[in-house]
Protein backbone atom coordinates (compact mmCIF):
# COMPACT_ATOMS: atom_id res chain seq x y z
CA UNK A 1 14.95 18.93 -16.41
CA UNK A 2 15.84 16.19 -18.59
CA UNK A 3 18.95 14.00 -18.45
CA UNK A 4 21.61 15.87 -20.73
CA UNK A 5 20.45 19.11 -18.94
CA UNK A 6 21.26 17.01 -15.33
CA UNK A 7 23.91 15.65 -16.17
CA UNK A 8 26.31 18.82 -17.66
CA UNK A 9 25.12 20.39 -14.39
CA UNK A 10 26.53 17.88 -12.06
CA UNK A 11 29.31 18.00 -14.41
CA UNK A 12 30.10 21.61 -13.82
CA UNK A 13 29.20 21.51 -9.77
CA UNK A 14 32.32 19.38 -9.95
CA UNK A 15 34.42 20.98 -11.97
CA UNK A 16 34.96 18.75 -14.84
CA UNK A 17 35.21 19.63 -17.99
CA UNK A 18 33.27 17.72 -20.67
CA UNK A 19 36.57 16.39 -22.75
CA UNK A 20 37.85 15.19 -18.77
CA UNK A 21 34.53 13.19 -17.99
CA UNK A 22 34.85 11.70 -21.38
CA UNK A 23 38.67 10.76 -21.02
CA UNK A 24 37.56 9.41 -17.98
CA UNK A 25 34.92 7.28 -19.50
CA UNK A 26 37.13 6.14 -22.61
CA UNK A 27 34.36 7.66 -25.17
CA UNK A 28 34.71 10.27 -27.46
CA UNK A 29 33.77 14.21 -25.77
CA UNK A 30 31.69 15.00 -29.16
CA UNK A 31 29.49 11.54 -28.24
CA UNK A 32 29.52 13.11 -24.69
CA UNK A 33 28.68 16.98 -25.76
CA UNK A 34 25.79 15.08 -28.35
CA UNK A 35 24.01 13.10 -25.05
CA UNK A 36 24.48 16.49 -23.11
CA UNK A 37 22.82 18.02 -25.77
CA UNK A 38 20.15 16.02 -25.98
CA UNK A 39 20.92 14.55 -29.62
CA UNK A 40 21.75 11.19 -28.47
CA UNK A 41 20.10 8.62 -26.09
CA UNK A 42 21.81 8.30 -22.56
CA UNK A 43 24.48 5.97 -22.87
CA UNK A 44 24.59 2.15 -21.92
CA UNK A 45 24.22 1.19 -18.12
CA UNK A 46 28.27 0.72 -17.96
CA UNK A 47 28.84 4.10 -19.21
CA UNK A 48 26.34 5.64 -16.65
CA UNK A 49 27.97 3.77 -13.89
CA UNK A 50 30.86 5.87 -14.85
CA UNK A 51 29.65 8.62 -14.65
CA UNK A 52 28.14 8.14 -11.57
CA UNK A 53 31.53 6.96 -10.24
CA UNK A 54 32.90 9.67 -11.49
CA UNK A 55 30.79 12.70 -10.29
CA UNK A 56 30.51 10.93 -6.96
CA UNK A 57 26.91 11.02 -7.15
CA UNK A 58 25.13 10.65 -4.30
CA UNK A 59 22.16 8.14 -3.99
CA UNK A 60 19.49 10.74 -4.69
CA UNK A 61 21.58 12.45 -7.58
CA UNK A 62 21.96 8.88 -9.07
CA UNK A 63 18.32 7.68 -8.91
CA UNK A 64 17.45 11.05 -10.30
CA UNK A 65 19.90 10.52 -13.21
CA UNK A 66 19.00 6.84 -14.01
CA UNK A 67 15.71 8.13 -13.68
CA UNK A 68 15.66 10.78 -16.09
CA UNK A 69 17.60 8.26 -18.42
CA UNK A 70 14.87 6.02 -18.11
CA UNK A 71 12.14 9.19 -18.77
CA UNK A 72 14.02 9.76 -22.00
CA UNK A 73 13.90 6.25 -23.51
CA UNK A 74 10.05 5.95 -22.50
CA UNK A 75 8.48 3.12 -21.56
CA UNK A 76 11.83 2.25 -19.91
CA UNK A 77 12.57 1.06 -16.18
CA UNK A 78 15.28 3.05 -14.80
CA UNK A 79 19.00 1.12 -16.14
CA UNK A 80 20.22 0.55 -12.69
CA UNK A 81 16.91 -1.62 -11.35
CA UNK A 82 15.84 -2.91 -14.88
CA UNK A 83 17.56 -6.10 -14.69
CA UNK A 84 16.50 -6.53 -10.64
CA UNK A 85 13.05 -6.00 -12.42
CA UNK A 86 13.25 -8.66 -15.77
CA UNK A 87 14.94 -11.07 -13.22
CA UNK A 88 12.39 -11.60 -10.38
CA UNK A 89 8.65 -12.55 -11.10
CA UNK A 90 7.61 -11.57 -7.77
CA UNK A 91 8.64 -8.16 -8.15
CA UNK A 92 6.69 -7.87 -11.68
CA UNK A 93 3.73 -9.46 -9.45
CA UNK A 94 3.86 -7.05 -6.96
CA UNK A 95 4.01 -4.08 -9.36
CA UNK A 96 1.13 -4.77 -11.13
CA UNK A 97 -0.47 -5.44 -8.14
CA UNK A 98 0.61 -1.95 -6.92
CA UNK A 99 -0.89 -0.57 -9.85
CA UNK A 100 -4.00 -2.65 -10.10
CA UNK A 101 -4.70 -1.06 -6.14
CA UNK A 102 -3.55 2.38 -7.68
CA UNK A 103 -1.44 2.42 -4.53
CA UNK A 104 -0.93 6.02 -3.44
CA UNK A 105 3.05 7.57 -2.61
CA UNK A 106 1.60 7.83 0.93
CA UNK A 107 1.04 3.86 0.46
CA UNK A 108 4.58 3.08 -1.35
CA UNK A 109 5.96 5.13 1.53
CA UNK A 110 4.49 3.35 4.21
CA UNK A 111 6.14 0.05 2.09
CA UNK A 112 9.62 1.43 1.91
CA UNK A 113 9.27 2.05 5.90
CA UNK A 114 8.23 -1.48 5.81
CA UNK A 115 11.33 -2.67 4.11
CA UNK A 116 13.74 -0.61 5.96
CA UNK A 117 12.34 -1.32 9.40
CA UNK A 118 13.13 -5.11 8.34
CA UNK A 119 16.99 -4.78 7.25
């Protein structure tokens, strides 16, 4: 599925209408009805947090969406962790460490078990 496809379907499982959602965002519905479509780009991290608000996306519906967002601009990191990423060296270190082991999902789960057994 790709991201305009994801994100007219949340629209309609909430029952907003495309020229609502865009009211809601302060952008025009034809800009809306063109990302939807899969003519335009997904829209700037601000906008997407408004959507997100919006739908009342949970937090696997909005990594999916940033993470389609971030399919469709290949070569992209995902708009809501991009910044977390460009910010911290250490994470950049550990990622291409990750990738230099070719670390396995069974491995980055074990990790994320890691970190949540720690908070």
């Amino acid at each position: 599925m790709n991201f305009g496809d994801y994100l007219k379907q949340k629209r309609a499982e909430k029952g907003i209408n495309l020229r609502k959602l865009a009211g809601l965002l302060d952008i025009a519905p034809a800009y809306l009805s063109d990302i939807e479509k899969g003519k335009r780009n997904p829209p700037s991290l601000e906008i997407m947090n408004g959507i997100v608000e919006a739908l009342e996306l949970d937090e696997s519906d909005k990594n999916t969406f940033f993470d389609l967002a971030a399919r469709e601009r290949e070569n992209t990191v995902a708009p809501d962790i991009s910044q977390y990423v460009t910010e911290n060296a250490t994470v950049r270190v550990a990622l291409r460490k990750a990738q230099s082991l070719n670390l396995s999902d069974l491995e980055w789960v074990k990790i994320i078990e890691n970190m949540e057994a720690g908070e």
